[in-house]
PDB file of N, CA and C in Angstrom:
ATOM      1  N   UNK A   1     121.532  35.130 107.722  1.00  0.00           N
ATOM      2  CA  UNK A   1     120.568  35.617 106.737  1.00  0.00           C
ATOM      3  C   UNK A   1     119.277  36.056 107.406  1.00  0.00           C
ATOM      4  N   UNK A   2     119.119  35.061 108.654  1.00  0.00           N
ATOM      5  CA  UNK A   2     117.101  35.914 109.309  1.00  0.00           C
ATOM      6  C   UNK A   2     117.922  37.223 109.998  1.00  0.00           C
ATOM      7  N   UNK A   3     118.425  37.548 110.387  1.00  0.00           N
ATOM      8  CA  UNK A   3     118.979  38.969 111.095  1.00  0.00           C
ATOM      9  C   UNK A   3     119.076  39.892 109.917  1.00  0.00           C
ATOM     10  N   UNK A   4     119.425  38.973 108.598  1.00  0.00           N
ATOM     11  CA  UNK A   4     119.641  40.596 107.361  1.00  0.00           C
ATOM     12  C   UNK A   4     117.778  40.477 106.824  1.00  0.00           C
ATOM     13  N   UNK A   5     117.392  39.466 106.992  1.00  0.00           N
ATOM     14  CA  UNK A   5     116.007  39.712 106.999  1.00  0.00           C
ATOM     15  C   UNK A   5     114.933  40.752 107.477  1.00  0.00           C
ATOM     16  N   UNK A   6     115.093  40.362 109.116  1.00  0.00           N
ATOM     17  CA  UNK A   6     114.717  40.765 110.134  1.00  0.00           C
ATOM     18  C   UNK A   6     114.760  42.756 109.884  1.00  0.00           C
ATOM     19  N   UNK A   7     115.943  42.811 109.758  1.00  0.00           N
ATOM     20  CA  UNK A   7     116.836  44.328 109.484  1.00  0.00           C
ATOM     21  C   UNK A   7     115.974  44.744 108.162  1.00  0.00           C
ATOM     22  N   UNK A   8     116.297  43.745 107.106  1.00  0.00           N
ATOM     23  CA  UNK A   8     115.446  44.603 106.134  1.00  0.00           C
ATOM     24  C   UNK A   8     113.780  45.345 105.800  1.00  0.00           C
ATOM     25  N   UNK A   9     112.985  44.148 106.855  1.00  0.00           N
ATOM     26  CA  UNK A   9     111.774  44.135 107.073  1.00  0.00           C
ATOM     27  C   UNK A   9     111.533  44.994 108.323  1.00  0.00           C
ATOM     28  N   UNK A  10     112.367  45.617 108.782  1.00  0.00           N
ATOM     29  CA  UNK A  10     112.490  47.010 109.880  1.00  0.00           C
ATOM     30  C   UNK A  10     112.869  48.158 109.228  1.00  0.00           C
ATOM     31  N   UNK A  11     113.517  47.860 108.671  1.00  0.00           N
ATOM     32  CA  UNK A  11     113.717  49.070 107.777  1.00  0.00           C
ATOM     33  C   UNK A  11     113.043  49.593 106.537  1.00  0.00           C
ATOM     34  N   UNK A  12     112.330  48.759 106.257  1.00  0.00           N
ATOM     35  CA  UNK A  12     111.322  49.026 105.072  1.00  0.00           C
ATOM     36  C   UNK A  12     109.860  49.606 105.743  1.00  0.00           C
ATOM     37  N   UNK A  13     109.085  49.158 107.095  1.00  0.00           N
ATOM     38  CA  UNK A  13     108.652  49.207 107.352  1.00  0.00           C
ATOM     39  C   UNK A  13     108.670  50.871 108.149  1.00  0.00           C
ATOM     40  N   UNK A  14     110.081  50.841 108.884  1.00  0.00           N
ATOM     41  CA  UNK A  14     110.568  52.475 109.002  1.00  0.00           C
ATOM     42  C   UNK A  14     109.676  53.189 108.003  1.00  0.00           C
ATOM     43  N   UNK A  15     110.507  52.982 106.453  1.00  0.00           N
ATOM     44  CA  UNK A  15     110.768  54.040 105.595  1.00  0.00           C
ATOM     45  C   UNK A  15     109.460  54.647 104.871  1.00  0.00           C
ATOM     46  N   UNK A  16     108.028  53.169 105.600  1.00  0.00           N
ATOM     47  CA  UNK A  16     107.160  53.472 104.615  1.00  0.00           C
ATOM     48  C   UNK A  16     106.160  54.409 105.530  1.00  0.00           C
ATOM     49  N   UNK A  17     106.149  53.769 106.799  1.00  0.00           N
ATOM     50  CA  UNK A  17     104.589  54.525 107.612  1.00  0.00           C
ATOM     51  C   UNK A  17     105.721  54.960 109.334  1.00  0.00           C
ATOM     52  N   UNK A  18     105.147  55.346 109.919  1.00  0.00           N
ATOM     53  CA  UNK A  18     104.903  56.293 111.104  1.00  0.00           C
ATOM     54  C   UNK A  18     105.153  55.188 112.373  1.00  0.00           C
ATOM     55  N   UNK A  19     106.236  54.048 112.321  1.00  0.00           N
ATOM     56  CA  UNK A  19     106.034  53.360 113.566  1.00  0.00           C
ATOM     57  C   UNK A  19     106.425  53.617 114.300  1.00  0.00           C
ATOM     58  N   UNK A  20     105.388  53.741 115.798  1.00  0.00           N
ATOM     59  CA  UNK A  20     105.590  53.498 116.752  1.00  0.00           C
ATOM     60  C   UNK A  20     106.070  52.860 117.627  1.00  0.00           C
ATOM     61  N   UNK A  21     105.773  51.251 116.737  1.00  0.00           N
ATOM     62  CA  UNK A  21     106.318  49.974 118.256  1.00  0.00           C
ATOM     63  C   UNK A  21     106.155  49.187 116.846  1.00  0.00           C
ATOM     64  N   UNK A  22     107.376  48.178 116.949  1.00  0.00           N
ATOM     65  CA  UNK A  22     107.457  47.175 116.069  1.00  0.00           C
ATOM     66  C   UNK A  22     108.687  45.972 116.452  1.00  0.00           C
ATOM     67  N   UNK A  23     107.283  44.655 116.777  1.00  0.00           N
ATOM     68  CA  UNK A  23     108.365  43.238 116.725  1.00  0.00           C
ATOM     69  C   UNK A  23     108.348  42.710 115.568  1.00  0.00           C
ATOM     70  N   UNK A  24     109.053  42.217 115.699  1.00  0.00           N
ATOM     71  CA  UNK A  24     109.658  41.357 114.186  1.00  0.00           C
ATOM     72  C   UNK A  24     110.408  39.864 114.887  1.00  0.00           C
ATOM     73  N   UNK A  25     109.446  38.735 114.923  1.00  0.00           N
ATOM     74  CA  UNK A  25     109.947  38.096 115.203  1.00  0.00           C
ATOM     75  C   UNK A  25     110.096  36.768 114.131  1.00  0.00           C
ATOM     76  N   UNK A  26     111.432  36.097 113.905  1.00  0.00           N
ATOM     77  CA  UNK A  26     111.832  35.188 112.828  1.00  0.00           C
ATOM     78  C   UNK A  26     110.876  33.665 113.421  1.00  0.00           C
ATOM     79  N   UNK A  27     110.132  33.143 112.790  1.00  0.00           N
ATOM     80  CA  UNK A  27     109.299  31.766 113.169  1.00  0.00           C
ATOM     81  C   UNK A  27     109.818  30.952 112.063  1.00  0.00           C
ATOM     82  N   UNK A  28     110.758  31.218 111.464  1.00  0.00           N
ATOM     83  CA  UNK A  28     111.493  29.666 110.609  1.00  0.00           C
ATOM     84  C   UNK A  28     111.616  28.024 110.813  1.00  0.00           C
ATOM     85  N   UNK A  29     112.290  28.314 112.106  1.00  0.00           N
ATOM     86  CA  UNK A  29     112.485  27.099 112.754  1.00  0.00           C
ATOM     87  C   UNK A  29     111.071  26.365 113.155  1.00  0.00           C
ATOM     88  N   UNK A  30     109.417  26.970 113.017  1.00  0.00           N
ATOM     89  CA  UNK A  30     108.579  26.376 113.128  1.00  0.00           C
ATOM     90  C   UNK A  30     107.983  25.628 111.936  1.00  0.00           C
ATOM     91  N   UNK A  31     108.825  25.945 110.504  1.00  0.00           N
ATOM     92  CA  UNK A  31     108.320  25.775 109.632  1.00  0.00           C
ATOM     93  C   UNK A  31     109.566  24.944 108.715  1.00  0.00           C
ATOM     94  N   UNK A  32     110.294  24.206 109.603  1.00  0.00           N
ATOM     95  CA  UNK A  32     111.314  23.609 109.072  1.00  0.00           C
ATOM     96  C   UNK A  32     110.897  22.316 107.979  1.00  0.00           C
ATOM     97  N   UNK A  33     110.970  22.106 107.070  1.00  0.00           N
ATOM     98  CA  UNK A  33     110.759  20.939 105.932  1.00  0.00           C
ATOM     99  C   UNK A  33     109.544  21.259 105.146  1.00  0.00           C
ATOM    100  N   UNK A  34     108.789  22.572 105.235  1.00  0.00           N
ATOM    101  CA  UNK A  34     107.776  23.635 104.665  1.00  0.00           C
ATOM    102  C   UNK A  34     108.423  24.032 103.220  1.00  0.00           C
ATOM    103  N   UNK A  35     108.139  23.319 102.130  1.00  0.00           N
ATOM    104  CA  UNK A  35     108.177  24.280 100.660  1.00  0.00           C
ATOM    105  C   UNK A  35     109.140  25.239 100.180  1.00  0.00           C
ATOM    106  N   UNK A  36     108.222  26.244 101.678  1.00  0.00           N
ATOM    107  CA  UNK A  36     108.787  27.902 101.583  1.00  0.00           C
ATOM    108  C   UNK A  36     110.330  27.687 101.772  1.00  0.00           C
ATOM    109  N   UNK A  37     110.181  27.308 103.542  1.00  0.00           N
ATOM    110  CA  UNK A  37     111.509  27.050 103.860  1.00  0.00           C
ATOM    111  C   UNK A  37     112.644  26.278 103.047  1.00  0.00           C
ATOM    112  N   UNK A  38     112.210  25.417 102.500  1.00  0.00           N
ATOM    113  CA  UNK A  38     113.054  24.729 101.548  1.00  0.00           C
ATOM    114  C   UNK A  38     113.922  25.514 100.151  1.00  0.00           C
ATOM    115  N   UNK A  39     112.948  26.803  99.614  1.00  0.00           N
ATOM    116  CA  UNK A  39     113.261  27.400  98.773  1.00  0.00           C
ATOM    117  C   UNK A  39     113.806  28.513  99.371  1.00  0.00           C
ATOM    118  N   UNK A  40     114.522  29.097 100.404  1.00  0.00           N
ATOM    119  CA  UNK A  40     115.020  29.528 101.305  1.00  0.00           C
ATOM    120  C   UNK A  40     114.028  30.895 101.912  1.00  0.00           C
ATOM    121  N   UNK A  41     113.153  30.919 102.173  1.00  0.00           N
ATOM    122  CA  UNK A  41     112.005  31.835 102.519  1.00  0.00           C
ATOM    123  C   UNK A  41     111.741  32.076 104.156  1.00  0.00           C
ATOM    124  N   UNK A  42     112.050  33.007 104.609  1.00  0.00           N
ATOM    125  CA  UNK A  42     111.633  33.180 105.818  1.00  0.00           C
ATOM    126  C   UNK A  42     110.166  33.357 106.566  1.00  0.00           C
ATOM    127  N   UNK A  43     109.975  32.469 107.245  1.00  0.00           N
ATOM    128  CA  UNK A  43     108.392  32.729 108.033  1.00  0.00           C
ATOM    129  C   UNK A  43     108.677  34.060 109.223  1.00  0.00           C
ATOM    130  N   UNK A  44     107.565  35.133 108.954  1.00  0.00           N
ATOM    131  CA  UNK A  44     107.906  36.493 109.963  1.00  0.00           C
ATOM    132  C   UNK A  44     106.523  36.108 110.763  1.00  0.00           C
ATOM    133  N   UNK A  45     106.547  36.517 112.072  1.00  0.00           N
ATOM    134  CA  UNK A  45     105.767  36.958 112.762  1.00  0.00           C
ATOM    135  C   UNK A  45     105.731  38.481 112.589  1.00  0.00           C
ATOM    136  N   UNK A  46     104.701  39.610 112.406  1.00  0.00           N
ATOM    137  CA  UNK A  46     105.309  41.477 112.431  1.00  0.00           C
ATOM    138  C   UNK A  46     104.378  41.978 113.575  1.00  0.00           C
ATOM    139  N   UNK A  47     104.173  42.356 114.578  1.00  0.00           N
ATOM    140  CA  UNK A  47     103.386  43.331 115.445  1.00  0.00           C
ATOM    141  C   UNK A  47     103.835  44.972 114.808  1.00  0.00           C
ATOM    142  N   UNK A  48     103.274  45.843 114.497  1.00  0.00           N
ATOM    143  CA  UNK A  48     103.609  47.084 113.653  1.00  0.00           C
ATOM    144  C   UNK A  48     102.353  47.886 114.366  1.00  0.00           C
ATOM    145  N   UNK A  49     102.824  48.957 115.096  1.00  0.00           N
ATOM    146  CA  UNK A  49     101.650  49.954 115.909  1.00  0.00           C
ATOM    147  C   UNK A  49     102.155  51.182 115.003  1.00  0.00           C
ATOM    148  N   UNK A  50     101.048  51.890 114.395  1.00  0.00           N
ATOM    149  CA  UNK A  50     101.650  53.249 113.369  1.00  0.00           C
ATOM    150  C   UNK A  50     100.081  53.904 113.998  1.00  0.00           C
ATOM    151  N   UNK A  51      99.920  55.407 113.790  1.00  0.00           N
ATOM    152  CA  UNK A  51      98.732  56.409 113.649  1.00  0.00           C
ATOM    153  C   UNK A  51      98.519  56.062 112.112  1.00  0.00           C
ATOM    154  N   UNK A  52      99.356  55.590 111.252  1.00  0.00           N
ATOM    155  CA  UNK A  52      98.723  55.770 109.881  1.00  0.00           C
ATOM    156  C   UNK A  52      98.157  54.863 109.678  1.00  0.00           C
ATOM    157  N   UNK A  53      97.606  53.546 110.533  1.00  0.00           N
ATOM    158  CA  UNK A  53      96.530  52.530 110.595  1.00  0.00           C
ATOM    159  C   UNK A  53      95.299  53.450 110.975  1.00  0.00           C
ATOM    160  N   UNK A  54      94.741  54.560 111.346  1.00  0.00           N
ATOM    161  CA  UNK A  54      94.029  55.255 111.706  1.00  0.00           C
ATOM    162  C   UNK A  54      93.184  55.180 110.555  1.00  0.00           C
ATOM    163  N   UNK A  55      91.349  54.497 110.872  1.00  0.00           N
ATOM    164  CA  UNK A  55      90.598  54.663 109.690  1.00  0.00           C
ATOM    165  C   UNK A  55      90.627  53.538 108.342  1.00  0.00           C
ATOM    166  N   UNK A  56      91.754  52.476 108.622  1.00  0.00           N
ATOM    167  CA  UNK A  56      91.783  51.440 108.034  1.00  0.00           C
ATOM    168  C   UNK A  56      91.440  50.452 108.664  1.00  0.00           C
ATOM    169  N   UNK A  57      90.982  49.448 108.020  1.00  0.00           N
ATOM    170  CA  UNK A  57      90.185  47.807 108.561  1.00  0.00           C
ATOM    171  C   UNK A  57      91.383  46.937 108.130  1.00  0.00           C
ATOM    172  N   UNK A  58      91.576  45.988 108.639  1.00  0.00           N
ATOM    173  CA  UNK A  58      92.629  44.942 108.346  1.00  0.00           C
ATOM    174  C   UNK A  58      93.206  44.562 107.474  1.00  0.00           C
ATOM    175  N   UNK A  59      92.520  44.669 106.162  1.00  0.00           N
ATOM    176  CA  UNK A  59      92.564  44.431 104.856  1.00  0.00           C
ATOM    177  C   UNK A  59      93.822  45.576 104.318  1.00  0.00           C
ATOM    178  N   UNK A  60      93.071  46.593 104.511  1.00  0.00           N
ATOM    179  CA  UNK A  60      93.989  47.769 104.114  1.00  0.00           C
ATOM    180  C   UNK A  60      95.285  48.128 104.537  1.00  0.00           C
ATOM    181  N   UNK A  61      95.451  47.349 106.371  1.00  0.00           N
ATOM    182  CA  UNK A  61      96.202  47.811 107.010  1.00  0.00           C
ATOM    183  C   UNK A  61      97.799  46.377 106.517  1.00  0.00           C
ATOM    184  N   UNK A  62      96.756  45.333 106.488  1.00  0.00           N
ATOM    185  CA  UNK A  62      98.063  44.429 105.488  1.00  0.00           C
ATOM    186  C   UNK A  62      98.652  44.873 104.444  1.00  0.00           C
ATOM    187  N   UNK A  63      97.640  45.341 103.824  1.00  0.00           N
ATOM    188  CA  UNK A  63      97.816  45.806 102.265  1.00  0.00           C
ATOM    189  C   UNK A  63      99.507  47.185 102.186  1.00  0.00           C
ATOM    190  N   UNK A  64      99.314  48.036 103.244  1.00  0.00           N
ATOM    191  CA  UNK A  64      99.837  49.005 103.634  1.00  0.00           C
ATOM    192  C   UNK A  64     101.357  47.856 104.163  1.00  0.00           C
ATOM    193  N   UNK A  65     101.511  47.171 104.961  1.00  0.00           N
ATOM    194  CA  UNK A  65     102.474  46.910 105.107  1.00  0.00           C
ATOM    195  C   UNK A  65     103.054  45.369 103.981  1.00  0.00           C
ATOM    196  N   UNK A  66     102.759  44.709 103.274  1.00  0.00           N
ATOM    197  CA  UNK A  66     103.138  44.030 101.946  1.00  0.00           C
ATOM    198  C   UNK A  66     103.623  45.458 101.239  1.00  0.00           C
ATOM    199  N   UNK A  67     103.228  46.847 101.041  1.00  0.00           N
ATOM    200  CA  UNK A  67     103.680  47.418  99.296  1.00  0.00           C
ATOM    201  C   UNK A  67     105.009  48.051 100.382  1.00  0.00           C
ATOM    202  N   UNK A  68     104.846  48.299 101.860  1.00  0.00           N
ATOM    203  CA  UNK A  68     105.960  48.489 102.220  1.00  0.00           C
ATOM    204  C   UNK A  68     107.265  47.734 102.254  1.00  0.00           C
ATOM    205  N   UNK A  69     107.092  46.320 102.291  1.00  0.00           N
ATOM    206  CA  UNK A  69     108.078  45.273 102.157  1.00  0.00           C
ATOM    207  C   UNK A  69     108.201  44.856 100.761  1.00  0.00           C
ATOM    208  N   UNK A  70     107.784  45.453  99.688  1.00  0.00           N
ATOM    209  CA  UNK A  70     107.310  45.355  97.941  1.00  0.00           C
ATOM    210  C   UNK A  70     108.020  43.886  97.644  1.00  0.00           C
ATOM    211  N   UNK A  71     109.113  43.794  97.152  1.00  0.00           N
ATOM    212  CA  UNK A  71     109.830  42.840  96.687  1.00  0.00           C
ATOM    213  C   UNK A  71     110.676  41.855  97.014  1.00  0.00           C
ATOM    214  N   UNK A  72     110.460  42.428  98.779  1.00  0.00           N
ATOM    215  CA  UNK A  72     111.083  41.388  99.689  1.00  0.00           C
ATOM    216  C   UNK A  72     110.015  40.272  99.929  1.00  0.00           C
ATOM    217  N   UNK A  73     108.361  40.118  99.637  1.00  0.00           N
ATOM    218  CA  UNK A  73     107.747  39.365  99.817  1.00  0.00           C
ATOM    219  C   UNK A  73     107.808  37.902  98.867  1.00  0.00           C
ATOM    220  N   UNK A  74     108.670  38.067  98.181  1.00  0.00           N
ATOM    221  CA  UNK A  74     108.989  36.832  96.794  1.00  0.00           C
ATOM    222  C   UNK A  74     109.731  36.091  98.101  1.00  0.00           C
ATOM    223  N   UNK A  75     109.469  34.455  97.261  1.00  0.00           N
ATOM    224  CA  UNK A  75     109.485  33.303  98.096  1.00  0.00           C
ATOM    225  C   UNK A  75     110.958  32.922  98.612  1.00  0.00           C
ATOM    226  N   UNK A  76     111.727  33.426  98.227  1.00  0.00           N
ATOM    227  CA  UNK A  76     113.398  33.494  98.401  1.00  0.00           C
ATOM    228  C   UNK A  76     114.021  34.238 100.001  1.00  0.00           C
ATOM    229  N   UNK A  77     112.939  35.394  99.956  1.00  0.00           N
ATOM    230  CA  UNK A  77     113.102  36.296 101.204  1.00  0.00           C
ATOM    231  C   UNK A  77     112.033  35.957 102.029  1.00  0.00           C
ATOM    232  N   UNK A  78     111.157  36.533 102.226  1.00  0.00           N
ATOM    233  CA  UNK A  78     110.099  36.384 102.972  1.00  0.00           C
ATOM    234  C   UNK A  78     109.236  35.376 102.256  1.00  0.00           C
ATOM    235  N   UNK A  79     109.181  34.176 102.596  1.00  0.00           N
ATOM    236  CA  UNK A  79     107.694  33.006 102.236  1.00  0.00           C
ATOM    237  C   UNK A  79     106.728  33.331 102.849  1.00  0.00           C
ATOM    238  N   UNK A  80     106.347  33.864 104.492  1.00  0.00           N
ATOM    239  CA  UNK A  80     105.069  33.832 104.704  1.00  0.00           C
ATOM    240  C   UNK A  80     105.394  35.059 105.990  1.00  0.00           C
ATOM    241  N   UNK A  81     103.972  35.719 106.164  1.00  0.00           N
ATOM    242  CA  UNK A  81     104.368  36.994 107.183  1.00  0.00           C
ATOM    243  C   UNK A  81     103.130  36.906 107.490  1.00  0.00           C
ATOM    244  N   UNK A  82     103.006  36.825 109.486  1.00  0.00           N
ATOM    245  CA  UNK A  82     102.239  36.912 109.778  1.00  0.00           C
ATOM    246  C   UNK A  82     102.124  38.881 110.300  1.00  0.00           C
ATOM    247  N   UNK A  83     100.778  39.374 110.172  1.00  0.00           N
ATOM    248  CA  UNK A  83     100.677  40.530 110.650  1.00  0.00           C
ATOM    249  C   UNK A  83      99.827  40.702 111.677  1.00  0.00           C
ATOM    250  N   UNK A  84     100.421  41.846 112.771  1.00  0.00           N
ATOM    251  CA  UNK A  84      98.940  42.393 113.321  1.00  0.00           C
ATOM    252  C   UNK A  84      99.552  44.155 113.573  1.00  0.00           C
ATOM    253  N   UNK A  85      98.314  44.954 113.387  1.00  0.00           N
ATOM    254  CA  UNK A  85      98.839  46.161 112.895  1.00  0.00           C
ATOM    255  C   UNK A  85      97.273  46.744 113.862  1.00  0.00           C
ATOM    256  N   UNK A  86      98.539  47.731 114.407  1.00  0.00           N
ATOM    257  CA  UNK A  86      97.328  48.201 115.322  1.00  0.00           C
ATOM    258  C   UNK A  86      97.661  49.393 115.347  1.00  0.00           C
ATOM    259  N   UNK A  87      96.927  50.715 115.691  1.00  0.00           N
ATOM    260  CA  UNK A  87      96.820  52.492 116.369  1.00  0.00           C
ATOM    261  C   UNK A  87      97.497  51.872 117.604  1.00  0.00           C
ATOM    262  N   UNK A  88      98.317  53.521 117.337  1.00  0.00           N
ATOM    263  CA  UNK A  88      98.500  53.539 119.172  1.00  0.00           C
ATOM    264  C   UNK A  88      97.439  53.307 120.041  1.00  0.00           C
ATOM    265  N   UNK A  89      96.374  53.608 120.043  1.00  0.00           N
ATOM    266  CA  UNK A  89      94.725  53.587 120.522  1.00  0.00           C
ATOM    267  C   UNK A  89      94.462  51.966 121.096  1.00  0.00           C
ATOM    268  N   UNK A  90      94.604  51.280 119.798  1.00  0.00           N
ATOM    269  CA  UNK A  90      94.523  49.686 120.110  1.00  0.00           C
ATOM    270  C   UNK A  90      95.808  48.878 120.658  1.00  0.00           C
ATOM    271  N   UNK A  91      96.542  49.954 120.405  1.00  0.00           N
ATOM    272  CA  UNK A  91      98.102  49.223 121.082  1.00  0.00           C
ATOM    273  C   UNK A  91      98.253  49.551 122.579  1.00  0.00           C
ATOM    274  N   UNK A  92      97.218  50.328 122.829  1.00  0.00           N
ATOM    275  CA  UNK A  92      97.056  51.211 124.775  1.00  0.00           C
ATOM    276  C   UNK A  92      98.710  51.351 124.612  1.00  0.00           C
ATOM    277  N   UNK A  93      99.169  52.431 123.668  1.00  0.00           N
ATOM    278  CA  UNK A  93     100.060  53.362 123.561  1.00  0.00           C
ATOM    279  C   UNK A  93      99.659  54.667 123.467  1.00  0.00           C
TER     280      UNK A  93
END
């Protein structure tokens, strides 16, 4: 199930903005006997480098990748996602 995760949260992320470079790494196993985890919810780490972060502040640039993952963020699929979202510029890409 974290690999059809993993896949879906790459592919959503594809379909919405311009990436460049993207990890996706599963941190479940750090959050074992966690709520989330209990209600079967995956903890993400996301690194996501796009040009369409260009001109956005952090806020916006989360905001941009949550409406890209829309309904995978309910507590069943994804419980908690960490982000960092950078320009090629800040990615020294």
């Amino acid at each position: 199930m974290t690999t059809d995760r993993a896949t879906l949260i790459e592919e959503r992320l594809r379909a919405a903005i311009a990436v460049e470079h993207l990890e996706i790494e599963d941190q479940s196993h750090l959050h074992a006997g966690h709520a989330g985890a209990r209600a079967g919810g995956g903890h993400y780490r996301v690194r996501v480098v796009s040009p369409d972060f260009e001109g956005q502040g952090r806020l916006q640039r989360h905001r941009t990748v949550y409406a890209a993952l829309g309904d995978a963020m309910r507590a069943d699929t994804i419980h908690a996602l960490s982000i960092e979202a950078a320009t090629p510029a800040e990615a020294g890409l």
